[in-house]
Protein backbone atom coordinates (compact mmCIF):
# COMPACT_ATOMS: atom_id res chain seq x y z
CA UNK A 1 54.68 28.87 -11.34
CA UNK A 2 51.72 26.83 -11.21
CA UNK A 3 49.72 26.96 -14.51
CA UNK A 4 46.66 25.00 -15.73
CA UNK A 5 46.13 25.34 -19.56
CA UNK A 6 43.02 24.85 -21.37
CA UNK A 7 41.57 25.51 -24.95
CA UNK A 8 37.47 25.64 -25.01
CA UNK A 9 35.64 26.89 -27.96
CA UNK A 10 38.63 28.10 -29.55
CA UNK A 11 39.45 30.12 -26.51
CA UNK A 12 42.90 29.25 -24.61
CA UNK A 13 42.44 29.83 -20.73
CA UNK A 14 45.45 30.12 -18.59
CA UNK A 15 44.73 29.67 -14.84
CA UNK A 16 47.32 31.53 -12.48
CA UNK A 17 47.44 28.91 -9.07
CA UNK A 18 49.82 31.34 -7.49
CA UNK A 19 48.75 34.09 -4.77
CA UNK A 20 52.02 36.13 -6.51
CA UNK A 21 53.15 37.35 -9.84
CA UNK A 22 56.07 38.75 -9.22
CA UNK A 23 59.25 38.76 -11.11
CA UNK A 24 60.86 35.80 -9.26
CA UNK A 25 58.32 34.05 -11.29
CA UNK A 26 56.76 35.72 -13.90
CA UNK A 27 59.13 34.45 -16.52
CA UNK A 28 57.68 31.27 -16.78
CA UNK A 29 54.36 33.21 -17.19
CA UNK A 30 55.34 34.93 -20.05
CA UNK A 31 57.04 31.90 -21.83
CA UNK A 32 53.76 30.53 -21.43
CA UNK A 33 51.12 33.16 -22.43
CA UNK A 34 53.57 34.09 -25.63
CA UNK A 35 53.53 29.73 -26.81
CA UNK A 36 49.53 30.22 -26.33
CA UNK A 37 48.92 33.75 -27.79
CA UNK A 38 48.62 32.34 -31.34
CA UNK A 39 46.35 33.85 -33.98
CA UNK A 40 44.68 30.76 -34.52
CA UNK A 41 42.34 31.60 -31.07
CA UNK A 42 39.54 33.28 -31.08
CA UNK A 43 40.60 35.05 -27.27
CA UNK A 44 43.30 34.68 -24.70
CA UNK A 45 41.76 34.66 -21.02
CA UNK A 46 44.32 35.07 -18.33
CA UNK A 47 42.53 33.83 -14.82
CA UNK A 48 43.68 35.36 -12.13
CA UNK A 49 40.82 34.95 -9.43
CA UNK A 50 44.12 33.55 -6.85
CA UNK A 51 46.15 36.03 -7.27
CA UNK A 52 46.94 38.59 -5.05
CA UNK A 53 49.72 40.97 -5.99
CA UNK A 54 50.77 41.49 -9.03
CA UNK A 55 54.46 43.61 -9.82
CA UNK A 56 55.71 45.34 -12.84
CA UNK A 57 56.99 42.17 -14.39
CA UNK A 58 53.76 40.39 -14.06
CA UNK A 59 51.78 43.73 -15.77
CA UNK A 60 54.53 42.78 -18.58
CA UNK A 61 53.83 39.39 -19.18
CA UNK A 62 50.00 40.44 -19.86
CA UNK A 63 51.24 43.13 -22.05
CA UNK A 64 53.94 41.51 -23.91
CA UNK A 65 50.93 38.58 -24.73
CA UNK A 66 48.44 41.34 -25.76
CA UNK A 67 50.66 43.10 -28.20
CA UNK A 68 51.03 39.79 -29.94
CA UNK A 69 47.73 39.13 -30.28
CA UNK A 70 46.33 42.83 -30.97
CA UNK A 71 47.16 43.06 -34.60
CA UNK A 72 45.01 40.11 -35.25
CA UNK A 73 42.52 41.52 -33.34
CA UNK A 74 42.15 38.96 -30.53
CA UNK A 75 41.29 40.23 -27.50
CA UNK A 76 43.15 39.56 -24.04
CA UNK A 77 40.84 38.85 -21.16
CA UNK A 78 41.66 39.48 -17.64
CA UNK A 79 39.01 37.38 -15.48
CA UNK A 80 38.57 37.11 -11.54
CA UNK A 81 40.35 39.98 -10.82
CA UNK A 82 40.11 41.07 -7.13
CA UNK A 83 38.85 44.65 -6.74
CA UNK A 84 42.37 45.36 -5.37
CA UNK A 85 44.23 44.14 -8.19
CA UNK A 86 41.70 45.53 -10.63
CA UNK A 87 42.61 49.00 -9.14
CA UNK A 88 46.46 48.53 -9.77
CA UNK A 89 45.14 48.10 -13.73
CA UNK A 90 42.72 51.57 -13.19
CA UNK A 91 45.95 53.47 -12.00
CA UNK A 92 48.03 51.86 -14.41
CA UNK A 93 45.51 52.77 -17.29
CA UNK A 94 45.53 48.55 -18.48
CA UNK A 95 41.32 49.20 -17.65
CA UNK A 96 42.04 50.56 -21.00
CA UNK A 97 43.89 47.87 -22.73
CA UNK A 98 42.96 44.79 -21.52
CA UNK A 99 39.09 43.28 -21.24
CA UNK A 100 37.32 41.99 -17.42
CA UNK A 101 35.22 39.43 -16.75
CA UNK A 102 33.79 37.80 -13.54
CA UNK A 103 34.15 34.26 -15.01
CA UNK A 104 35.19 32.52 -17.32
CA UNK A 105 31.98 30.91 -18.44
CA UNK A 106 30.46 35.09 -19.06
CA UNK A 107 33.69 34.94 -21.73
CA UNK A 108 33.10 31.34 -23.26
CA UNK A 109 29.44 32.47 -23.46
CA UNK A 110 30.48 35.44 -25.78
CA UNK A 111 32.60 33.41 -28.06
CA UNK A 112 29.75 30.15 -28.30
């Protein structure tokens, strides 16, 4: 899976440069997000503006990152998702777990 990593403002972005996450490779996804969701962040976005199907494995990655970071109260950000996608998060009820954003910059602007 093709991953760019960055850390701005205390904020670790993971870009997803795939068009899937499915499980064939999600695993690599989650090794990642679980070495970067470390309570020393301030928020975890997950950039997904590329992708365009997401499968159960894929929804656990994000999850498995978020309940590592929810007892310290860092937030997991879910930004660029495609109306499409963001519906498969509305029927799963993750609307209700997981924060949106457009871009990344409307996040870094929050934490600044």
């Amino acid at each position: 899976m093709n991953l760019i990593i960055e850390q701005r403002n205390e904020v670790t972005i993971i870009k997803v440069n795939e068009p899937k996450i499915v499980s064939e490779n999600s695993s690599k996804l989650k090794a990642k997000l679980l070495i970067e969701a470390q309570p020393d962040i301030k928020a975890l976005l997950i950039d997904i503006s590329k992708v365009e199907t997401i499968d159960s494995s894929g929804f656990g990655a994000f999850l498995l990152a978020d309940r590592q970071l929810r007892d310290k109260n860092i937030p997991t950000i879910i930004v660029g998702a495609k109306p499409e996608i963001y519906k498969l998060f509305e029927i799963l009820k993750l609307d209700r777990v997981f924060g949106f954003a457009d871009t990344i910059e409307e996040v870094l602007n929050e934490f600044s």
